[in-house]
N, C-alpha and C. Protein backbone atom coordinates (compact mmCIF):
# COMPACT_ATOMS: atom_id res chain seq x y z
N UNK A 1 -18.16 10.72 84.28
CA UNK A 1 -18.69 10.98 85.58
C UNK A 1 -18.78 12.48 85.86
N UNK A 2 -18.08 12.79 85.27
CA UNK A 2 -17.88 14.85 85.39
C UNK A 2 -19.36 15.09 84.64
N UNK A 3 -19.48 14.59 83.85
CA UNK A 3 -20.91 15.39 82.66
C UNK A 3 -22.00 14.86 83.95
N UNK A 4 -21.68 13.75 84.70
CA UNK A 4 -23.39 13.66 85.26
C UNK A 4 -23.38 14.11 86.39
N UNK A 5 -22.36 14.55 86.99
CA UNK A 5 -22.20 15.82 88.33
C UNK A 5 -22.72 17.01 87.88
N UNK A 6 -21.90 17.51 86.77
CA UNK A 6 -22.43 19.09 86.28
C UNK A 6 -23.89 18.59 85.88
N UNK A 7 -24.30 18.14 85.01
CA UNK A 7 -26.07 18.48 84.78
C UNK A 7 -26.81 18.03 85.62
N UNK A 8 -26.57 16.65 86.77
CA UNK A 8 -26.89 16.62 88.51
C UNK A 8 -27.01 18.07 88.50
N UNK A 9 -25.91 18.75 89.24
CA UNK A 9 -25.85 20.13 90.02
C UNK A 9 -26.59 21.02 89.22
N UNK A 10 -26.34 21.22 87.74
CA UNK A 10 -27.03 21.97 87.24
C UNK A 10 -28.95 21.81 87.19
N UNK A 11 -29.24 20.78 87.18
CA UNK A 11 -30.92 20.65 87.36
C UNK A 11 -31.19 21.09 89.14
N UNK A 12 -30.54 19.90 89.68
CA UNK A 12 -30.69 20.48 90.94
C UNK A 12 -30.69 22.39 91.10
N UNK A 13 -29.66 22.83 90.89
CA UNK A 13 -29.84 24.18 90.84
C UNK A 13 -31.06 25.00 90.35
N UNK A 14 -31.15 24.46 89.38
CA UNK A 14 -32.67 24.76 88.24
C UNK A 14 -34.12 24.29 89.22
N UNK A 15 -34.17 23.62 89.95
CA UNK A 15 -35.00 22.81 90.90
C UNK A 15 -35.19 24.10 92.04
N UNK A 16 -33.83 23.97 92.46
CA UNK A 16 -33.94 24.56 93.74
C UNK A 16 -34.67 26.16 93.58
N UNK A 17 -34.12 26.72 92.59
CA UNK A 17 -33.78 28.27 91.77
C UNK A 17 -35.64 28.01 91.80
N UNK A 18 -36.30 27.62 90.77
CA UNK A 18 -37.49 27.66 90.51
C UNK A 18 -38.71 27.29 92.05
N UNK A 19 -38.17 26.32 92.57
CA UNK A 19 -39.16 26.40 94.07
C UNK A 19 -38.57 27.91 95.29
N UNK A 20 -37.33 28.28 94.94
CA UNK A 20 -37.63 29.32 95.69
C UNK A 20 -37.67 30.53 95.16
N UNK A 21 -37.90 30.41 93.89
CA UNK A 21 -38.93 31.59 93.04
C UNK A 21 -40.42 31.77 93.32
N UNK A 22 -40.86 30.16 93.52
CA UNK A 22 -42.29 30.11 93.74
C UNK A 22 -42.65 30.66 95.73
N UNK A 23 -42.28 30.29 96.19
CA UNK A 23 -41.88 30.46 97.73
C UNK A 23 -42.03 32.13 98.01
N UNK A 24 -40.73 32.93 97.19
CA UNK A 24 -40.82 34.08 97.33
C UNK A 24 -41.80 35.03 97.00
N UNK A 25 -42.23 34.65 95.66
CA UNK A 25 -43.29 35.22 94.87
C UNK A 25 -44.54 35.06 95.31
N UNK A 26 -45.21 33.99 96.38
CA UNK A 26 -46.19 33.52 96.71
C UNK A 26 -46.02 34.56 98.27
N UNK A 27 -45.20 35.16 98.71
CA UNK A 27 -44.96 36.25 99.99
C UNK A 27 -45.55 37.44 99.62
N UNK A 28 -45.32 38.06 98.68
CA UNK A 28 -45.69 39.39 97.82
C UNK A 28 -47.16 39.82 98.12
N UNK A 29 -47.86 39.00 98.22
CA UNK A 29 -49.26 39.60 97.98
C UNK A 29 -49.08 40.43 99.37
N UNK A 30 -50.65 41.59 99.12
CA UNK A 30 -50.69 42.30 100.10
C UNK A 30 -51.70 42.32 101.04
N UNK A 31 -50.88 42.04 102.34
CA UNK A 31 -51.95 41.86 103.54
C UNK A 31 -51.51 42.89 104.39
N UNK A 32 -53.00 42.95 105.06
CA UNK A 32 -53.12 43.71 106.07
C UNK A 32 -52.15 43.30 107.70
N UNK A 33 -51.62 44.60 108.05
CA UNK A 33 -50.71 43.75 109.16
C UNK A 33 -50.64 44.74 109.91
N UNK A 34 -50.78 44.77 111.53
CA UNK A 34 -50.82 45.66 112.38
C UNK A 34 -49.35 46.26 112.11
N UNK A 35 -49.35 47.85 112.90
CA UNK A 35 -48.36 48.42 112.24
C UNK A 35 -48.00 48.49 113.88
N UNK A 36 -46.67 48.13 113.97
CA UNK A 36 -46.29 48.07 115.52
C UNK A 36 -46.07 49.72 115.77
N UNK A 37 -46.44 49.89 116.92
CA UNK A 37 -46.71 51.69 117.31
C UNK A 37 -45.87 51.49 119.31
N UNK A 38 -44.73 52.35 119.13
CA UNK A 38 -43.95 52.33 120.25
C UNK A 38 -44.38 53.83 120.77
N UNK A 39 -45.10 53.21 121.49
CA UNK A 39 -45.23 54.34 122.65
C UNK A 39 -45.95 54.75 123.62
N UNK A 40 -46.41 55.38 124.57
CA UNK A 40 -46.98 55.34 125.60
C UNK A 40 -48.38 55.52 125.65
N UNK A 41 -49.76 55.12 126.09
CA UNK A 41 -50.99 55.85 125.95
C UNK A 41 -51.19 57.34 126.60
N UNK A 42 -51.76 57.67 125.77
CA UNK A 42 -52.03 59.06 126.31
C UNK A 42 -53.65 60.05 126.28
N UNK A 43 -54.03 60.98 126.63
CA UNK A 43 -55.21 61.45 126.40
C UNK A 43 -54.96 62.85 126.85
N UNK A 44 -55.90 63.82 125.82
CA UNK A 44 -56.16 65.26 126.51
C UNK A 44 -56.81 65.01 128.02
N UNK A 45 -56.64 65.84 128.95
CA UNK A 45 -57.23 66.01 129.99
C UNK A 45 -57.75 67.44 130.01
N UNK A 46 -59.51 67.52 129.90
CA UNK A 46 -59.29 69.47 129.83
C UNK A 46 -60.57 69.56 131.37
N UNK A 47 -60.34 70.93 131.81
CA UNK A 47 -61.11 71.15 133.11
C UNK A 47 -61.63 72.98 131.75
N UNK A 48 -63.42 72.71 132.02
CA UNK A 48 -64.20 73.59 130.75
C UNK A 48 -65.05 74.12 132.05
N UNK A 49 -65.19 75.49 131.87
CA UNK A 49 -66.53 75.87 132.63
C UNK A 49 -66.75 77.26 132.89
N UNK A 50 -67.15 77.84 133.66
CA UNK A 50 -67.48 79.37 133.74
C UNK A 50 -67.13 79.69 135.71
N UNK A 51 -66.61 81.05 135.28
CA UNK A 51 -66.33 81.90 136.52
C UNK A 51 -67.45 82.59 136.93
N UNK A 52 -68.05 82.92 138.12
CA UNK A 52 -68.93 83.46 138.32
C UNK A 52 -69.05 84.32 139.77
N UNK A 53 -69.46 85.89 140.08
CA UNK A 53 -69.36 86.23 140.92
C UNK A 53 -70.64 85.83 141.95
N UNK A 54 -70.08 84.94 143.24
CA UNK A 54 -70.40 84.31 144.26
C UNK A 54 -72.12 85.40 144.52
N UNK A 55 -72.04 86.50 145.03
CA UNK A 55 -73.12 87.67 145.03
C UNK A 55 -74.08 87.47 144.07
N UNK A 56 -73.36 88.00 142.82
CA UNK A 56 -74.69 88.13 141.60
C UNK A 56 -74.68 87.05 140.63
N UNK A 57 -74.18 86.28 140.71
CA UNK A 57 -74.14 85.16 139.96
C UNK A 57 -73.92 85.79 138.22
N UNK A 58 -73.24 86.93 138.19
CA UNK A 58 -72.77 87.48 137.05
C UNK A 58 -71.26 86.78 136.64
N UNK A 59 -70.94 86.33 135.28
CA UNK A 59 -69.86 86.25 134.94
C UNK A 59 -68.38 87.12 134.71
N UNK A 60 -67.21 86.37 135.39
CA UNK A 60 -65.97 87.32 135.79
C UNK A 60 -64.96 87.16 134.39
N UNK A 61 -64.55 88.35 134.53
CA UNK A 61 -63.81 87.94 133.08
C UNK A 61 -62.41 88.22 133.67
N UNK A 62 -61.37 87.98 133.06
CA UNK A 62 -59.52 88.26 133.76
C UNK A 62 -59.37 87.18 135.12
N UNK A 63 -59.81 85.90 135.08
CA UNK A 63 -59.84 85.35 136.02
C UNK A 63 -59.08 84.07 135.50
N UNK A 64 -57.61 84.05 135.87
CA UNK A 64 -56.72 82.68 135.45
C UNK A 64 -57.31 81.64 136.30
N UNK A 65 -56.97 80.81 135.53
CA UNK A 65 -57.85 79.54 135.96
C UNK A 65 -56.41 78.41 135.43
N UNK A 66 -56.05 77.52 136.65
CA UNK A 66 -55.14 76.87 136.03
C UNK A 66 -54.85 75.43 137.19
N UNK A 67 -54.45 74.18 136.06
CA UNK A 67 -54.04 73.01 137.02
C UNK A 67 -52.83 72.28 136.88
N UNK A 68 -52.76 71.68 138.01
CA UNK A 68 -51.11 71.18 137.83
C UNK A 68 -51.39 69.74 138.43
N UNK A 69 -50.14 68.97 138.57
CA UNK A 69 -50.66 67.41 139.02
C UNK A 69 -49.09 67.44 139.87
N UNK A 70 -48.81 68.27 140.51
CA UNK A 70 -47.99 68.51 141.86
C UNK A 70 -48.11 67.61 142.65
N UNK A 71 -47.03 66.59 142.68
CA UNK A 71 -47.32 65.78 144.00
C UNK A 71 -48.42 64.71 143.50
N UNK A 72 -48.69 64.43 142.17
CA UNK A 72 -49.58 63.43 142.06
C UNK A 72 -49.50 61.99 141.68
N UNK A 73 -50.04 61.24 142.07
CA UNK A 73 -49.90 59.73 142.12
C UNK A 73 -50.09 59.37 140.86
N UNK A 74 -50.12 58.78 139.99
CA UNK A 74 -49.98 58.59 138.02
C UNK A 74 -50.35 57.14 138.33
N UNK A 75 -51.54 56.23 137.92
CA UNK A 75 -51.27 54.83 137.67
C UNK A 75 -51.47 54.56 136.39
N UNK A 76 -50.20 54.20 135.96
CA UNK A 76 -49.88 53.82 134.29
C UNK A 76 -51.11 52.36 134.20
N UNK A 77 -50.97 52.00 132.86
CA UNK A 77 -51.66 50.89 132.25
C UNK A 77 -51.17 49.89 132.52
N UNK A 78 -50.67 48.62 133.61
CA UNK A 78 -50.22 48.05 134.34
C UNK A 78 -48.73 48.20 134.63
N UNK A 79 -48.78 49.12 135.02
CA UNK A 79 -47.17 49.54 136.06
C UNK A 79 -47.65 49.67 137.27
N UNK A 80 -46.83 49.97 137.97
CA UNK A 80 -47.04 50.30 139.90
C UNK A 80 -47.10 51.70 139.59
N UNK A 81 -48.06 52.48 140.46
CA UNK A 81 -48.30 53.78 140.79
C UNK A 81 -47.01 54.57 140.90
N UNK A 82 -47.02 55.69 140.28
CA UNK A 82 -45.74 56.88 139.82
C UNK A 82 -45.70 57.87 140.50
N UNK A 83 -45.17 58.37 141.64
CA UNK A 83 -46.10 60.11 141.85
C UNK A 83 -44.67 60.94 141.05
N UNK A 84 -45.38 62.19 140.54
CA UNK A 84 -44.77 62.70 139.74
C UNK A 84 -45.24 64.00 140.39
N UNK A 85 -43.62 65.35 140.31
CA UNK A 85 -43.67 65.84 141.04
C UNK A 85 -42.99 66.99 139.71
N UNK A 86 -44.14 67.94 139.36
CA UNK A 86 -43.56 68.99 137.75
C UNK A 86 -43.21 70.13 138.45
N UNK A 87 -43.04 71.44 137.80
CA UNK A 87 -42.58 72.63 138.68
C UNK A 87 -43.81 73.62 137.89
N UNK A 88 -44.94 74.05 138.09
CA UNK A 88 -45.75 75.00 137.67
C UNK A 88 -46.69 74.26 136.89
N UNK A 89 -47.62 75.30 136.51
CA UNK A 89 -48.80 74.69 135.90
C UNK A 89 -48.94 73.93 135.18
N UNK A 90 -49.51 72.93 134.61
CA UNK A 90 -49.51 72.24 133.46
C UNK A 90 -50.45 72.62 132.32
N UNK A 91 -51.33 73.01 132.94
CA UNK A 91 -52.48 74.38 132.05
C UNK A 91 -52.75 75.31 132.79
N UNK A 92 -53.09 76.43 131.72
CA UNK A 92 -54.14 77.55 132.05
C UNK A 92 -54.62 78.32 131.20
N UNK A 93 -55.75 79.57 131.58
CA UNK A 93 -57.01 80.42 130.45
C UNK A 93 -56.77 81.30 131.14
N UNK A 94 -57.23 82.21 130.87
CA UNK A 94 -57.72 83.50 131.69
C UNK A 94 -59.60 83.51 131.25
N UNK A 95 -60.61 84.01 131.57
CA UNK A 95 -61.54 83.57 131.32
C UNK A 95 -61.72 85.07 130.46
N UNK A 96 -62.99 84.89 129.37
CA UNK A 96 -63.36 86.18 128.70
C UNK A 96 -64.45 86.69 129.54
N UNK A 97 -64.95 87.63 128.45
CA UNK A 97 -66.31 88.45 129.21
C UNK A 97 -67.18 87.87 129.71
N UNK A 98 -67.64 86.60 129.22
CA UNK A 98 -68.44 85.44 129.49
C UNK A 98 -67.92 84.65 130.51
N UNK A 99 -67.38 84.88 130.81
CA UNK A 99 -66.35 83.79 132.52
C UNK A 99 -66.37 82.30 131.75
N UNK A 100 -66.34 82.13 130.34
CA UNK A 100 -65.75 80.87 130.07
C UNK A 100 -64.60 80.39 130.07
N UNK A 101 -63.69 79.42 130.71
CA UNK A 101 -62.06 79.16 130.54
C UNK A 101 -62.45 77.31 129.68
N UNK A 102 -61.29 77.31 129.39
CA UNK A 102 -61.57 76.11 128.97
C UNK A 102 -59.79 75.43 129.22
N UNK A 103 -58.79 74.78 130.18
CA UNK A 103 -58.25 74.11 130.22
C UNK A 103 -57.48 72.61 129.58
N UNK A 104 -56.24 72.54 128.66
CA UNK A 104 -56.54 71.01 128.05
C UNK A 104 -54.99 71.11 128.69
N UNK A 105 -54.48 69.40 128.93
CA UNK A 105 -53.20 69.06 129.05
C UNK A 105 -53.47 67.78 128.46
N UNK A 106 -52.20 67.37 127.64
CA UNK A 106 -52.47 65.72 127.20
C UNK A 106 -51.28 65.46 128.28
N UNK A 107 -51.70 64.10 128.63
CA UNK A 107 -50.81 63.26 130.11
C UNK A 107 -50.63 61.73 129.31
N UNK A 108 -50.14 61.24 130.51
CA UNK A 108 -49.78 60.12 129.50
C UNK A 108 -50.49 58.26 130.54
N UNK A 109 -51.33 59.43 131.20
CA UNK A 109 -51.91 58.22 132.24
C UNK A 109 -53.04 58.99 132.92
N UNK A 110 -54.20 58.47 133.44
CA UNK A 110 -55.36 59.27 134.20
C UNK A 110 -54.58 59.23 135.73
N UNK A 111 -54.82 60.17 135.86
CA UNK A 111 -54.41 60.48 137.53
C UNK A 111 -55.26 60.48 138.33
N UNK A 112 -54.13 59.44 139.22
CA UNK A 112 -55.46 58.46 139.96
C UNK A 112 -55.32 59.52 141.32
N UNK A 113 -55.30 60.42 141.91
CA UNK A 113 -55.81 61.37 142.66
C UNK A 113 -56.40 62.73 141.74
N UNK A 114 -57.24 62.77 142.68
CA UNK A 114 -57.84 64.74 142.09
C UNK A 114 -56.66 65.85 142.00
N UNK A 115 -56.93 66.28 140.71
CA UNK A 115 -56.33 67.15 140.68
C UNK A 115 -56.62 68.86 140.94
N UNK A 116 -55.55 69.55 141.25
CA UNK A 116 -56.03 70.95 142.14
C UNK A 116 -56.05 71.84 140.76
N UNK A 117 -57.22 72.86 140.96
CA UNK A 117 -57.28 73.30 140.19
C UNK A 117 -58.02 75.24 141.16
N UNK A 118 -56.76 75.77 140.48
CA UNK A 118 -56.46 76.97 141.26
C UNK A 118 -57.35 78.33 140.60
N UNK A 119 -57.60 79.24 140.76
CA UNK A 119 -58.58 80.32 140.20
C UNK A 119 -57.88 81.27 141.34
N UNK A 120 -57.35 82.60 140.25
CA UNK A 120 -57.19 83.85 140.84
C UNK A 120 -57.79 84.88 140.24
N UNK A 121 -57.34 86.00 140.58
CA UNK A 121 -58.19 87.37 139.59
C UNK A 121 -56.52 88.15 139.23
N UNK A 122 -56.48 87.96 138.03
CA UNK A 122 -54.98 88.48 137.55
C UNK A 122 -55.58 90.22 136.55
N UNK A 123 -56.29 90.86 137.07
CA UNK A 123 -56.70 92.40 136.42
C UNK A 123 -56.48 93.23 138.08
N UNK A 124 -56.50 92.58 138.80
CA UNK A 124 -56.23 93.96 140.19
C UNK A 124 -57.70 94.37 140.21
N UNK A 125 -58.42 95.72 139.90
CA UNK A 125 -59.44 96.28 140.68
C UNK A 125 -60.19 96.65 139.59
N UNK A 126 -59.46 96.05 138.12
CA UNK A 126 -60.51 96.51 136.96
C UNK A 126 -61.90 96.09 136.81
N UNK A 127 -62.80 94.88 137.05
CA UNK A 127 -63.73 94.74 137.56
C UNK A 127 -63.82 93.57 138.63
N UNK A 128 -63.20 93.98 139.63
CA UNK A 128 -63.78 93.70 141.27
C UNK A 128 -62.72 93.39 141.62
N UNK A 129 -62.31 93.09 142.73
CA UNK A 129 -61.02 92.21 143.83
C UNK A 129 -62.17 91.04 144.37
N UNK A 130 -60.84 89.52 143.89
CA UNK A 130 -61.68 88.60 144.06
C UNK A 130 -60.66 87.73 144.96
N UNK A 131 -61.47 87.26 145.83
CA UNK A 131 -60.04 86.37 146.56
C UNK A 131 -59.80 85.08 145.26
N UNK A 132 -58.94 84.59 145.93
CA UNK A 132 -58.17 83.52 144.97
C UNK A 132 -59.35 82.14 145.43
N UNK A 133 -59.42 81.49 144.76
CA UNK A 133 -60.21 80.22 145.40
C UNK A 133 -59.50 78.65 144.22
N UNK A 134 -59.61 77.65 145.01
CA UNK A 134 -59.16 76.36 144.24
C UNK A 134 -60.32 75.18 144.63
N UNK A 135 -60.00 73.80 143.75
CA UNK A 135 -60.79 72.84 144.30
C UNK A 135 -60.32 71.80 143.27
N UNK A 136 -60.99 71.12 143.37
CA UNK A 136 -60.43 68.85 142.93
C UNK A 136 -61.60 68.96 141.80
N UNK A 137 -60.48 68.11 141.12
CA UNK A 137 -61.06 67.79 139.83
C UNK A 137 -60.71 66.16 139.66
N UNK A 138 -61.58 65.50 139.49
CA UNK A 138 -61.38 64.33 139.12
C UNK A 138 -61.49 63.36 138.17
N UNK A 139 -60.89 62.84 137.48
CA UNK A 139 -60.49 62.53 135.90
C UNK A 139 -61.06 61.09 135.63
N UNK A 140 -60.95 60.55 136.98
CA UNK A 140 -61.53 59.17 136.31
C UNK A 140 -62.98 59.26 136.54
N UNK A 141 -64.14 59.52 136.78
CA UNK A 141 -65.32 59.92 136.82
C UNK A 141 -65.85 60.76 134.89
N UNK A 142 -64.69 61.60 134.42
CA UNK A 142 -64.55 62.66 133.33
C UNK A 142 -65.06 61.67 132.07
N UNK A 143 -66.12 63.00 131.19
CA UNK A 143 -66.75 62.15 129.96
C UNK A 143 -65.81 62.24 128.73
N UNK A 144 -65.58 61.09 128.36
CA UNK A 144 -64.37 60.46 126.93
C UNK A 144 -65.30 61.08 125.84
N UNK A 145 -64.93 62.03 124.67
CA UNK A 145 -65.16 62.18 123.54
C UNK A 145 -63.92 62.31 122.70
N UNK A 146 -63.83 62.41 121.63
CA UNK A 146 -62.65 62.15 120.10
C UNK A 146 -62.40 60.72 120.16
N UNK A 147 -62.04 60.56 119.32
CA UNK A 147 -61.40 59.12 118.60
C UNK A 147 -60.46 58.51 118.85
N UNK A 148 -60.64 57.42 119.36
CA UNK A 148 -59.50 56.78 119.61
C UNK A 148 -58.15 56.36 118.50
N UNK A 149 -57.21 56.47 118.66
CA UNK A 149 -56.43 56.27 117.21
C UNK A 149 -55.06 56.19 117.78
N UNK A 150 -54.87 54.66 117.46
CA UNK A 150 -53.41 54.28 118.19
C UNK A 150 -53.30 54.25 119.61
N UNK A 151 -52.45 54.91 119.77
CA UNK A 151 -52.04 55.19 121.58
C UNK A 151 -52.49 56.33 121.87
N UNK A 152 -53.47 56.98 121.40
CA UNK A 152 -54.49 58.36 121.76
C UNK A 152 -55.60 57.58 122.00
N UNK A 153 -56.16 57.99 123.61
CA UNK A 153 -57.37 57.18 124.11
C UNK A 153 -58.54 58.81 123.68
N UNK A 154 -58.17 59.42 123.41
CA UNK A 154 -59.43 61.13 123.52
C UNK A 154 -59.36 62.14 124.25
N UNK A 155 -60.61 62.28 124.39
CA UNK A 155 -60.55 63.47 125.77
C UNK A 155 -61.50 63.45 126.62
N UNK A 156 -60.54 63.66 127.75
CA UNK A 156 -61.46 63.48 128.92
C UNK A 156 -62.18 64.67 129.86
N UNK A 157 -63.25 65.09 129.66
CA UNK A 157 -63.84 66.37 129.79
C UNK A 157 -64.49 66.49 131.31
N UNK A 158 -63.98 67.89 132.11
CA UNK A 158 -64.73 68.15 133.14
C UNK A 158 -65.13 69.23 133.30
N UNK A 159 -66.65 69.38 133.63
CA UNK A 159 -67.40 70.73 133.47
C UNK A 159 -67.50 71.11 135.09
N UNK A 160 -67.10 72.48 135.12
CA UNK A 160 -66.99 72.76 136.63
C UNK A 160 -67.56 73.95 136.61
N UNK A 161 -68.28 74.81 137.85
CA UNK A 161 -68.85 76.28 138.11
C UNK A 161 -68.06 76.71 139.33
N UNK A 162 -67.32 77.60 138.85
CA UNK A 162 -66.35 78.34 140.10
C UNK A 162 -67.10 79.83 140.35
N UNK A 163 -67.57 79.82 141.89
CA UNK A 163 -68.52 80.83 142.53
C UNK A 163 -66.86 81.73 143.18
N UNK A 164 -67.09 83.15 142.73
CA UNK A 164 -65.68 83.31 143.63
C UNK A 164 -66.25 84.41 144.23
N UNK A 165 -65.35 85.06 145.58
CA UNK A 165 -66.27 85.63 146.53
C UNK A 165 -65.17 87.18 146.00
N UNK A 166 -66.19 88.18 146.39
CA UNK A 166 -65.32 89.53 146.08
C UNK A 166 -64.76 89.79 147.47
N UNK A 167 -63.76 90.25 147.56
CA UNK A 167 -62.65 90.76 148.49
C UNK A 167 -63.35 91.86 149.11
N UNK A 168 -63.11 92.33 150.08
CA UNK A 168 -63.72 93.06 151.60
C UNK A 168 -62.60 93.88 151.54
N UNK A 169 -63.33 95.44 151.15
CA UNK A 169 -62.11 96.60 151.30
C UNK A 169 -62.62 97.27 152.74
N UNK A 170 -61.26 97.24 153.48
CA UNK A 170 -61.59 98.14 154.39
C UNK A 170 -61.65 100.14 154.07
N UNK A 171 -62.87 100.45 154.20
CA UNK A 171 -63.46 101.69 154.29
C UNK A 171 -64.01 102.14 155.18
């Protein structure tokens, strides 16, 4: 009775051993399988455009140009609305000879209010005294270009013309 337990157990073993050889080996091949990606969506946000003096419609150059999302309401990809409250700019340029600035911040949600977007003259009297001027920029209206890839939605582009007025010296 011992010899037909051991070669019982032993085939059985041999049985079992060989179907979960086949089982395992039949897992191996290679498939395609989403690659789980932890983390938040996000996108550049850039504010692109030219400075220009209000008078001659000539371009200002030394003119910071910069935005922040101070006090702004955030609606994530189904969460409840966030307002988020940073300490200083989140971008800025100074513009060249050409009064082009070009602005980018990557965020991690479109902000669902306009954002302020501030313009000073940081040269003093090297060419002109300009008052400071600001205005709203708004992101969900903004045209999507780059590639989407993963949890990067692109970039979201706004073209703006800032007219700024020259400062009044008393003489």
């Amino acid at each position: 009775m011992k010899k037909i337990n051991r070669s019982l157990i032993r085939n059985a073993n041999r049985i079992l051993a060989g179907i979960l050889a086949l089982l395992g080996f039949g897992g191996c091949e290679k498939k395609e399988v989403a690659v789980p990606e932890y983390g938040t969506p996000r996108a550049d946000y850039t504010v692109k455009g030219v400075v220009v003096n209000r008078a001659t419609g000539r371009p200002v150059k030394n003119i910071r140009v910069s935005y922040t999302a101070l006090e702004q309401t955030i609606v994530e990809y189904g969460v409840p609305p966030v307002t988020y409250s940073g300490d200083g700019p989140f971008a800025d340029d100074v513009t060249g000879s050409d009064g082009t600035f070009k602005i980018t911040q990557t965020m991690f949600a479109v902000p669902a209010n306009p954002v302020p977007v501030y313009v000073e003259d940081t040269d003093g009297e090297a060419n002109g005294l300009f008052e400071p001027d600001s205005l709203t920029v708004d992101f969900r209206d903004a045209g999507r270009s780059g590639e989407r890839d993963g949890w990067y939605d692109g970039e979201y582009t706004v073209d703006v013309k800032v007219e700024l007025t020259e400062k009044q010296t008393d003489e």
